[in-house]
Protein backbone atom coordinates (compact mmCIF):
# COMPACT_ATOMS: atom_id res chain seq x y z
CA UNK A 1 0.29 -5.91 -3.79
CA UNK A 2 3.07 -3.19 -4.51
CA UNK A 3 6.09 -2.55 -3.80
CA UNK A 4 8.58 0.64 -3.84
CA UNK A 5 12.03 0.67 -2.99
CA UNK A 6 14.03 4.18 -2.68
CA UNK A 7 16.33 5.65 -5.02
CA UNK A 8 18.93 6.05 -2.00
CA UNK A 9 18.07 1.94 -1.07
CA UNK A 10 18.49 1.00 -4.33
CA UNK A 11 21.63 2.56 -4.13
CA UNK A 12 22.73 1.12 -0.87
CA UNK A 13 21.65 -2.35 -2.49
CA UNK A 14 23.84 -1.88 -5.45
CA UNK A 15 26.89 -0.54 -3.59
CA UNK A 16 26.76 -3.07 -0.35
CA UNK A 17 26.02 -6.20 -2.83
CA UNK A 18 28.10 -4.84 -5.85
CA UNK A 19 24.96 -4.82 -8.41
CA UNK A 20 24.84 -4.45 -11.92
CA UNK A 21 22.64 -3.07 -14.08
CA UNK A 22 19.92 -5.99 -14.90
CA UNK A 23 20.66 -7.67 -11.72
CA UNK A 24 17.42 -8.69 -9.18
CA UNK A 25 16.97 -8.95 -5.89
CA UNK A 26 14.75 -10.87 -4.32
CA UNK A 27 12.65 -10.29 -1.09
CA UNK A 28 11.97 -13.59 0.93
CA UNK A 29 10.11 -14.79 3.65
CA UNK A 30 12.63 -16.16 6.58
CA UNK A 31 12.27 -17.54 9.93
CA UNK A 32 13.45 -15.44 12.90
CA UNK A 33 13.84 -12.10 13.00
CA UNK A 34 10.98 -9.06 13.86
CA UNK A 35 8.41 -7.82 11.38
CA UNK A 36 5.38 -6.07 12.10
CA UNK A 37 2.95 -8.20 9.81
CA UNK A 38 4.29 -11.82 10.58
CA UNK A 39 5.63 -12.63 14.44
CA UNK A 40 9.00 -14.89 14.47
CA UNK A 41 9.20 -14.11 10.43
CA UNK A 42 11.16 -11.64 9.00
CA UNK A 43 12.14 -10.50 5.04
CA UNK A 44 15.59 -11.64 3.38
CA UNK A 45 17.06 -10.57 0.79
CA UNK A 46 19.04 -12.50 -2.28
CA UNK A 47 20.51 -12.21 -5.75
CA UNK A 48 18.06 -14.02 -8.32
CA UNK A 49 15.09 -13.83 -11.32
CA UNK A 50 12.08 -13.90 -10.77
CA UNK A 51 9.84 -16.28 -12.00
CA UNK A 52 6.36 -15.31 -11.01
CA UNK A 53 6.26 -12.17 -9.57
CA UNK A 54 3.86 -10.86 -6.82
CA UNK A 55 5.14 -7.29 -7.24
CA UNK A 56 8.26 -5.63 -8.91
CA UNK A 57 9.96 -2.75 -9.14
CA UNK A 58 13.20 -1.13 -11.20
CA UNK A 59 15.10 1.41 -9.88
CA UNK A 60 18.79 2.47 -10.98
CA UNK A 61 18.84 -0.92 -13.43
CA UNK A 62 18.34 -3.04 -10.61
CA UNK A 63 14.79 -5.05 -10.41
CA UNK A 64 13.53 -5.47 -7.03
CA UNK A 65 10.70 -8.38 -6.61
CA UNK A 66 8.41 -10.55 -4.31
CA UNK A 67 7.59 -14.39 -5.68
CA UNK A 68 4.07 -15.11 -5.43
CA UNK A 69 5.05 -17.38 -3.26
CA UNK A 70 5.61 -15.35 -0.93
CA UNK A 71 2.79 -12.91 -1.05
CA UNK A 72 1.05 -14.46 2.15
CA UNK A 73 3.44 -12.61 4.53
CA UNK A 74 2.20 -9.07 3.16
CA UNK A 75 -0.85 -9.70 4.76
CA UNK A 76 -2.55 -7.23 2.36
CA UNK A 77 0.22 -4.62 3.15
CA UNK A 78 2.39 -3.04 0.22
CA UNK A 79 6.02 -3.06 0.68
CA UNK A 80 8.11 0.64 1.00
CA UNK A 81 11.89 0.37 0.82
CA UNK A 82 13.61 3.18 2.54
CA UNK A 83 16.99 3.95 3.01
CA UNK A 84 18.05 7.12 5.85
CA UNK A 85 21.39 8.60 5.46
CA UNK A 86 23.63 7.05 8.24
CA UNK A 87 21.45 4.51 8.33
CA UNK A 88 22.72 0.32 8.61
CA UNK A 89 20.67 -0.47 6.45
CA UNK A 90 17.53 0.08 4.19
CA UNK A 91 13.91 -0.02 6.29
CA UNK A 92 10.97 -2.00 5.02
CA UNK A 93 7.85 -0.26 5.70
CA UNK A 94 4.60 -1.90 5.60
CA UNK A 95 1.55 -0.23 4.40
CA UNK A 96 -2.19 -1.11 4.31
């Protein structure tokens, strides 16, 4: 699996959760929400390590990371992190 988050959602991630460099953010699996590889399951997001990374990534000093145990939501799909201008919020993409 990989993963690729945006320069411009990194940024968004640092400035809406007031990052630092060597911070990590976590993507994790949740109940509720839409996603187009898991019905009724959706990606959160936290502050944390990891511990044993699926995939990472570093952009702008801040590592961005899936937990192996978490890996079964992909469903073989890599992860894209994209952030539009005037956007809410950064868009996960989902590629096979």
């Amino acid at each position: 699996m990989e993963m690729f988050v945006s320069k411009d959602a990194a940024a968004w991630y640092k400035n809406e959760l007031h990052l630092q460099q060597g911070d990590a953010i976590r993507f994790f699996v949740q109940y509720g929400g839409c996603s187009t590889v898991q019905k009724g399951l959706s990606l959160g997001i936290r502050k944390d390590l990891p511990v044993n990374p699926a995939a990472q990534t570093t952009e702008d000093g801040v590592t961005f990371f899936i937990e192996e145990d978490d890996e079964w939501y992909f469903d073989g799909h890599n992860l894209s992190v994209i952030y539009e201008p005037n956007a809410e919020a950064p868009d996960f993409q989902y590629e096979k």
